[in-house]
PDB file of N, CA and C in Angstrom:
ATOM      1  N   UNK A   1      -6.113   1.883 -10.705  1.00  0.00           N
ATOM      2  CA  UNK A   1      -5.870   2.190  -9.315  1.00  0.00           C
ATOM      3  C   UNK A   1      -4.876   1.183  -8.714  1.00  0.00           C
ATOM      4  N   UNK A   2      -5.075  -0.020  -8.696  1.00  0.00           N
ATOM      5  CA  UNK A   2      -4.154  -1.137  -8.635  1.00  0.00           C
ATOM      6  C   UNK A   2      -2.931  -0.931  -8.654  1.00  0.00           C
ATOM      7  N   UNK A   3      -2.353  -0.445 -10.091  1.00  0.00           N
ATOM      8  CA  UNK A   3      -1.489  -0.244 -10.426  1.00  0.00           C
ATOM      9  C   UNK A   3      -0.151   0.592  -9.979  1.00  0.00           C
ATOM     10  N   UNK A   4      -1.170   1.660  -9.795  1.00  0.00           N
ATOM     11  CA  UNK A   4      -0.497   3.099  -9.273  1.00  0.00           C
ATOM     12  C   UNK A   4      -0.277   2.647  -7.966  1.00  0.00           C
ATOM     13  N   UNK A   5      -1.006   2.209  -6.908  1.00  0.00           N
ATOM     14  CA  UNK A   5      -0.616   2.157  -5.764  1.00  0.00           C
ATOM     15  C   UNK A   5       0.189   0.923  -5.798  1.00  0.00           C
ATOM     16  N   UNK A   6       0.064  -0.213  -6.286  1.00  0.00           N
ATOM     17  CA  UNK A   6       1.478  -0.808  -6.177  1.00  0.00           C
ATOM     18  C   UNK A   6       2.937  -0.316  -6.699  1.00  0.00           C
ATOM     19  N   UNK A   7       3.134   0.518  -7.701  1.00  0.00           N
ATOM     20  CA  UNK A   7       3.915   1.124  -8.186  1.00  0.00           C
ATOM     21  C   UNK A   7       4.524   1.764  -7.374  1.00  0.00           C
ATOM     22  N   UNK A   8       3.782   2.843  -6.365  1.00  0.00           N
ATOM     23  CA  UNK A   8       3.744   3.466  -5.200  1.00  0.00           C
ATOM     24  C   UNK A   8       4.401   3.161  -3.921  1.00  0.00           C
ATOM     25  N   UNK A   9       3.655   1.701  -4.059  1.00  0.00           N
ATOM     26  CA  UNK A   9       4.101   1.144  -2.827  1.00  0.00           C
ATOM     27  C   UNK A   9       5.910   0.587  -2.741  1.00  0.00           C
ATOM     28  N   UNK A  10       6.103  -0.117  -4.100  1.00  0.00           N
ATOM     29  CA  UNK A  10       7.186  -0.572  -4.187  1.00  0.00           C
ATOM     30  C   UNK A  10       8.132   0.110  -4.525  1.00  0.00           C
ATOM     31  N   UNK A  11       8.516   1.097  -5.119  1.00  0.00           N
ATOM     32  CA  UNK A  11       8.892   2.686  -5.140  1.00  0.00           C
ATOM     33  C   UNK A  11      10.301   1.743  -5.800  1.00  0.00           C
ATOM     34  N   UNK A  12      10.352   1.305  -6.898  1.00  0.00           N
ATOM     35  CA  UNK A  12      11.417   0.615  -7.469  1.00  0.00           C
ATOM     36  C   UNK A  12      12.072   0.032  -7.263  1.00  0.00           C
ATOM     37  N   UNK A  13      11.653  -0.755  -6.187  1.00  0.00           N
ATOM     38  CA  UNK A  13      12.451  -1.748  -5.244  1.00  0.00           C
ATOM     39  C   UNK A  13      11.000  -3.161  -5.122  1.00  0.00           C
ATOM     40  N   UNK A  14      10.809  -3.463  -5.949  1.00  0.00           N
ATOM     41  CA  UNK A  14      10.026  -5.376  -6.252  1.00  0.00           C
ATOM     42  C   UNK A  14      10.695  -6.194  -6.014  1.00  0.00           C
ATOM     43  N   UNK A  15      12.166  -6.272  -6.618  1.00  0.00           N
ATOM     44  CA  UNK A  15      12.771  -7.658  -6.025  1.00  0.00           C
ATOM     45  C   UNK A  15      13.453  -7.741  -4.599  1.00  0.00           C
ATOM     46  N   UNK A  16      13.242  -6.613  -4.014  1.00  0.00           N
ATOM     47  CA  UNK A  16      14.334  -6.548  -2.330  1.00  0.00           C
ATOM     48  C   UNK A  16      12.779  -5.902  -1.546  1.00  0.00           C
ATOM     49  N   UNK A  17      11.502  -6.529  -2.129  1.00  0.00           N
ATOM     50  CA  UNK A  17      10.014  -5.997  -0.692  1.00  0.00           C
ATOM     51  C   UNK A  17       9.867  -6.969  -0.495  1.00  0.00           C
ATOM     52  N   UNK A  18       9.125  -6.772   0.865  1.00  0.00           N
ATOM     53  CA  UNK A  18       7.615  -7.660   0.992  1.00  0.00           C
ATOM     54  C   UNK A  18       6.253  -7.708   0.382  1.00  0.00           C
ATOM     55  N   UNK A  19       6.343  -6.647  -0.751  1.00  0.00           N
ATOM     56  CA  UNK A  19       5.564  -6.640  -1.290  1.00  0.00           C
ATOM     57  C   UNK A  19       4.502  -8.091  -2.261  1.00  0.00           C
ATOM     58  N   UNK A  20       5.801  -8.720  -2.488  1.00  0.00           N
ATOM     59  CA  UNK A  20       5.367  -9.745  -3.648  1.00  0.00           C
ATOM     60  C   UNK A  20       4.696 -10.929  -2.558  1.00  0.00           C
ATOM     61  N   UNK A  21       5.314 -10.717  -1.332  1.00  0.00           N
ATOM     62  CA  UNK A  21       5.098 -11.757  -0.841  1.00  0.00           C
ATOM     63  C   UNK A  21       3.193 -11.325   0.440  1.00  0.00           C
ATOM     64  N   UNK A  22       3.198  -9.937   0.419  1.00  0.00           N
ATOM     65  CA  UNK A  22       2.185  -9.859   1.001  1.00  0.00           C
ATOM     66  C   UNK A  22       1.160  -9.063   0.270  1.00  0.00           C
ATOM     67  N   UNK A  23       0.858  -9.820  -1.001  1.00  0.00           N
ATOM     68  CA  UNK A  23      -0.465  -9.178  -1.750  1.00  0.00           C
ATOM     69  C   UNK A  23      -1.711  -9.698  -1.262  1.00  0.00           C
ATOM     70  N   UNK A  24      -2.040 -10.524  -0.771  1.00  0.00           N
ATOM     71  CA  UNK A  24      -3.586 -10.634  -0.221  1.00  0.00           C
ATOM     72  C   UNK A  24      -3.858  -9.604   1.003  1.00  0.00           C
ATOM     73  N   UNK A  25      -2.286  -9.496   1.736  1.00  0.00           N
ATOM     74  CA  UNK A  25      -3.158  -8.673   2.883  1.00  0.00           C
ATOM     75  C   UNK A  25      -2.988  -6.788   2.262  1.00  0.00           C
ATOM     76  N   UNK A  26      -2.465  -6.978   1.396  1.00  0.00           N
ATOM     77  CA  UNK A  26      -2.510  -5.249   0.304  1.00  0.00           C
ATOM     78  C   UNK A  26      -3.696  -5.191   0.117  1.00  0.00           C
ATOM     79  N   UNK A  27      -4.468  -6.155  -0.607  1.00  0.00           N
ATOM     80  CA  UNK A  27      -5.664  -6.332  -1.285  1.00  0.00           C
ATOM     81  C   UNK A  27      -6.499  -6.044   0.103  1.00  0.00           C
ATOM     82  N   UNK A  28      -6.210  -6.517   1.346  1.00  0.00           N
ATOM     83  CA  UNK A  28      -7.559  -6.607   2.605  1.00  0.00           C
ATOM     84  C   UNK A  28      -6.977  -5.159   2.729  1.00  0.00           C
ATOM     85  N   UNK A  29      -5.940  -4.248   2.908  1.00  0.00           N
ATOM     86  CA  UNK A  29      -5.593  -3.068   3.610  1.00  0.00           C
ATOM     87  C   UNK A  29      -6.671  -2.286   2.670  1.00  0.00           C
ATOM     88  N   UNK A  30      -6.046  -2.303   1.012  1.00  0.00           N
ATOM     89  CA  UNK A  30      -6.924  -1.294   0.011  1.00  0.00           C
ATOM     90  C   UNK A  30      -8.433  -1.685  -0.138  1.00  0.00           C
ATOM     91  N   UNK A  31      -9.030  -2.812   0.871  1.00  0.00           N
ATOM     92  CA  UNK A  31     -10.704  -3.226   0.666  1.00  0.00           C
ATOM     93  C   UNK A  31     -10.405  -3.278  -1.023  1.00  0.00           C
ATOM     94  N   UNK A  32      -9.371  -4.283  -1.567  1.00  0.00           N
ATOM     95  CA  UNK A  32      -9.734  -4.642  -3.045  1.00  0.00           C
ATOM     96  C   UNK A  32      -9.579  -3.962  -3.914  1.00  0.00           C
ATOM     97  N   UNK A  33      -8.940  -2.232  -3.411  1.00  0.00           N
ATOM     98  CA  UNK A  33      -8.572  -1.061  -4.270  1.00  0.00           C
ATOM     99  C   UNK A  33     -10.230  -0.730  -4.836  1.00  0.00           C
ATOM    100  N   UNK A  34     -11.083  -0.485  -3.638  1.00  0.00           N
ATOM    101  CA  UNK A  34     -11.950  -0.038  -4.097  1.00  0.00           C
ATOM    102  C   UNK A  34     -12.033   1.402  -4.063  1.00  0.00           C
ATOM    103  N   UNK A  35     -12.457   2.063  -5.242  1.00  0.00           N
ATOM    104  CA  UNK A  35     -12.320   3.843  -5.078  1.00  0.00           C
ATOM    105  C   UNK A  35     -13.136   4.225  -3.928  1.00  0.00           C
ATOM    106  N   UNK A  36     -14.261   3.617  -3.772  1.00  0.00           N
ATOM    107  CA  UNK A  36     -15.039   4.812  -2.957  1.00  0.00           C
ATOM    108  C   UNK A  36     -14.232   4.430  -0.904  1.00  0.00           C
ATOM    109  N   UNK A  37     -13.680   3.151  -0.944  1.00  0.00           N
ATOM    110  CA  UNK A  37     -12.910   3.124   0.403  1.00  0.00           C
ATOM    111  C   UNK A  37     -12.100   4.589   0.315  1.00  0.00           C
ATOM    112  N   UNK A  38     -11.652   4.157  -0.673  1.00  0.00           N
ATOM    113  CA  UNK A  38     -10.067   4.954  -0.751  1.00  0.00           C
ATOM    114  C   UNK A  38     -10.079   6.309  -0.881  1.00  0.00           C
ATOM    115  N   UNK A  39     -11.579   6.696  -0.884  1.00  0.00           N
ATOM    116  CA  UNK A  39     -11.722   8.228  -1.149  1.00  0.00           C
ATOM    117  C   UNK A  39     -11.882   8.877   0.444  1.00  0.00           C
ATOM    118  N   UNK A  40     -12.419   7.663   1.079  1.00  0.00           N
ATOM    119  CA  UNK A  40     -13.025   7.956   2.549  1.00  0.00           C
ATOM    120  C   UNK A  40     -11.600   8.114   3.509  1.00  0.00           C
ATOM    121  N   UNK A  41     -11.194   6.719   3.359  1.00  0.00           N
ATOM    122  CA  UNK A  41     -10.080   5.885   4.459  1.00  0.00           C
ATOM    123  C   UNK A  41      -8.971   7.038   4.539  1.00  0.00           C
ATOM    124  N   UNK A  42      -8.789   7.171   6.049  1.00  0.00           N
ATOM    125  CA  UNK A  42      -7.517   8.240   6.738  1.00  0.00           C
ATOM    126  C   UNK A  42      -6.640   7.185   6.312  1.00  0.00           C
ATOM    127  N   UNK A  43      -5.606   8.441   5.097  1.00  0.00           N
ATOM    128  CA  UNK A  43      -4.364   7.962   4.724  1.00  0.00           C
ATOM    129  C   UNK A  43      -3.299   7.416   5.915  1.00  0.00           C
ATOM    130  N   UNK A  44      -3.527   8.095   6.981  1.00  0.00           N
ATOM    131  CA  UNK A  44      -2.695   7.738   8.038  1.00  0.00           C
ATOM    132  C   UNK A  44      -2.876   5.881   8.422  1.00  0.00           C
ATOM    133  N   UNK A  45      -4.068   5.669   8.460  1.00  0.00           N
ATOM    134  CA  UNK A  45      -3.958   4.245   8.877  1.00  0.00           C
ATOM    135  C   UNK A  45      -4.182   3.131   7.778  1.00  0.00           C
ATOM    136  N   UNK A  46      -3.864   3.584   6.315  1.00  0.00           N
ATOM    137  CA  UNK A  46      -3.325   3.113   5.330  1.00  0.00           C
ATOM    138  C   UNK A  46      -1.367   2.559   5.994  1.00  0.00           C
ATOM    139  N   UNK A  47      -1.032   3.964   6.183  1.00  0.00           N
ATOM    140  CA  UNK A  47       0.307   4.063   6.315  1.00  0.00           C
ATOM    141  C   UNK A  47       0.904   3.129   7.710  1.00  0.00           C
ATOM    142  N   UNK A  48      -0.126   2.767   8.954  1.00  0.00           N
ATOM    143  CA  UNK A  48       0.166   1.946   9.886  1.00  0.00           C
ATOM    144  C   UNK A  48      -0.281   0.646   9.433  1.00  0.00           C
ATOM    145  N   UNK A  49      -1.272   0.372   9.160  1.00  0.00           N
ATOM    146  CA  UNK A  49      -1.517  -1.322   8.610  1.00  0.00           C
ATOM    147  C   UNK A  49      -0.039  -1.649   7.349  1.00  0.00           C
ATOM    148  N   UNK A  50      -0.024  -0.911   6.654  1.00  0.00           N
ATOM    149  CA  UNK A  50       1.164  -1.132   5.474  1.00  0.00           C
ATOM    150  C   UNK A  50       2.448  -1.407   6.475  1.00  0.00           C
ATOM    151  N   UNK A  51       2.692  -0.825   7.454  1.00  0.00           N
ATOM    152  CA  UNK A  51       3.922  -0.568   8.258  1.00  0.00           C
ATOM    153  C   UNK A  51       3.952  -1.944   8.974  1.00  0.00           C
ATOM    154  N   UNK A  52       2.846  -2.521   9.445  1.00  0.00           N
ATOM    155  CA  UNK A  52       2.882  -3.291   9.939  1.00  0.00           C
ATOM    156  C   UNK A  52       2.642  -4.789   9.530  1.00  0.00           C
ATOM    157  N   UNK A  53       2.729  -4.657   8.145  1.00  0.00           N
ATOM    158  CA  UNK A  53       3.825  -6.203   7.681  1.00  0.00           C
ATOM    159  C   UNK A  53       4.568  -5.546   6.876  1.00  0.00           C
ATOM    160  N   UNK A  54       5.689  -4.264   6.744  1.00  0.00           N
ATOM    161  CA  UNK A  54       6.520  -3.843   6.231  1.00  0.00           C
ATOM    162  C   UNK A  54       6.531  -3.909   4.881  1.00  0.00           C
ATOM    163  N   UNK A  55       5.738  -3.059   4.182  1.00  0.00           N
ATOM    164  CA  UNK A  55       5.554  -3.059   3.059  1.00  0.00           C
ATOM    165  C   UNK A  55       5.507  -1.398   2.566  1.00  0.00           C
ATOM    166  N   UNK A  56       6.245  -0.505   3.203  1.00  0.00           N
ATOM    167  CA  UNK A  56       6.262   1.138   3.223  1.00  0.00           C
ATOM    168  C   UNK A  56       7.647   0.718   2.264  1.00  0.00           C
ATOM    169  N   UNK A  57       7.881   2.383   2.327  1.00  0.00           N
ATOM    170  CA  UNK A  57       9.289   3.019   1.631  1.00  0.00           C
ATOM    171  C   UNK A  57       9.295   4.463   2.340  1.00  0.00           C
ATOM    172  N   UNK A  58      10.111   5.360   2.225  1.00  0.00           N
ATOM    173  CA  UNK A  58      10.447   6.337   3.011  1.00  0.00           C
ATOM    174  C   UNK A  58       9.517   7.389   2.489  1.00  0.00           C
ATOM    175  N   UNK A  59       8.930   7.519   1.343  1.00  0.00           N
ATOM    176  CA  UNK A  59       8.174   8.489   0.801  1.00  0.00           C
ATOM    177  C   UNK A  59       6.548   8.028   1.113  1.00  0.00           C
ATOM    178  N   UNK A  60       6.227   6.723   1.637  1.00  0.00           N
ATOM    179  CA  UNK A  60       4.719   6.301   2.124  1.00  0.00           C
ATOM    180  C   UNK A  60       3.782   7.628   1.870  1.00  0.00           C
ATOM    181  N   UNK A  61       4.215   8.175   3.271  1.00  0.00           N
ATOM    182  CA  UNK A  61       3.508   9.013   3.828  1.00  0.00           C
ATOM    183  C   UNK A  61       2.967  10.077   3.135  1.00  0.00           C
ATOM    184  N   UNK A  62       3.793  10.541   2.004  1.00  0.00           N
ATOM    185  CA  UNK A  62       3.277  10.857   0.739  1.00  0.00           C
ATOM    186  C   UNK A  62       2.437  11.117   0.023  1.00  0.00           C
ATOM    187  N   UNK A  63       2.577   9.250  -0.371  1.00  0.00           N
ATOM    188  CA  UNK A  63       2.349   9.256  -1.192  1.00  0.00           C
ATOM    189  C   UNK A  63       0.989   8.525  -1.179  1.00  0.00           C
ATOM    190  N   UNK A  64       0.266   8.151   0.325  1.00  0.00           N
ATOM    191  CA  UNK A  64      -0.941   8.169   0.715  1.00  0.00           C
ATOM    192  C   UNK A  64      -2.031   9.437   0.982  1.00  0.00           C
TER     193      UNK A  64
END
C-alpha cells in the first residue's frame, strides 16, 4: 500500500517534490497507510491535507 500511493503521489517527478521532504506528515495524512482508514477516509480530504503542504500532481484527484 505504501508503495503504490507514494508512486501515486509522486507521479515521476521524486527529485523536483515535496514529497521526500514531507514523509512524516504523508505518514500522519495516510494514519500510517493503514487499510481499514483508507477504506473509510473521503478521498476528497486526502486530496486537501496533501494540497496543503503541496505534495499533489495534476492527476491527485484521481488517483485518490
Amino acid at each position: 500500500m505504501y508503495a503504490l500511493i507514494l508512486a501515486q503521489l509522486s507521479n515521476h517527478r521524486w527529485a523536483n517534490s515535496n514529497i521526500r521532504n514531507n514523509m512524516n506528515n504523508i505518514y500522519s495524512i495516510f494514519h500510517n497507510f493503514d487499510k481499514n482508514y483508507l477504506i473509510a477516509v473521503d478521498p476528497d480530504d486526502l486530496v486537501f491535507k496533501l494540497k496543503e503542504i503541496y505534495c499533489t500532481n495534476p492527476t491527485i484527484k484521481k488517483q485518490m
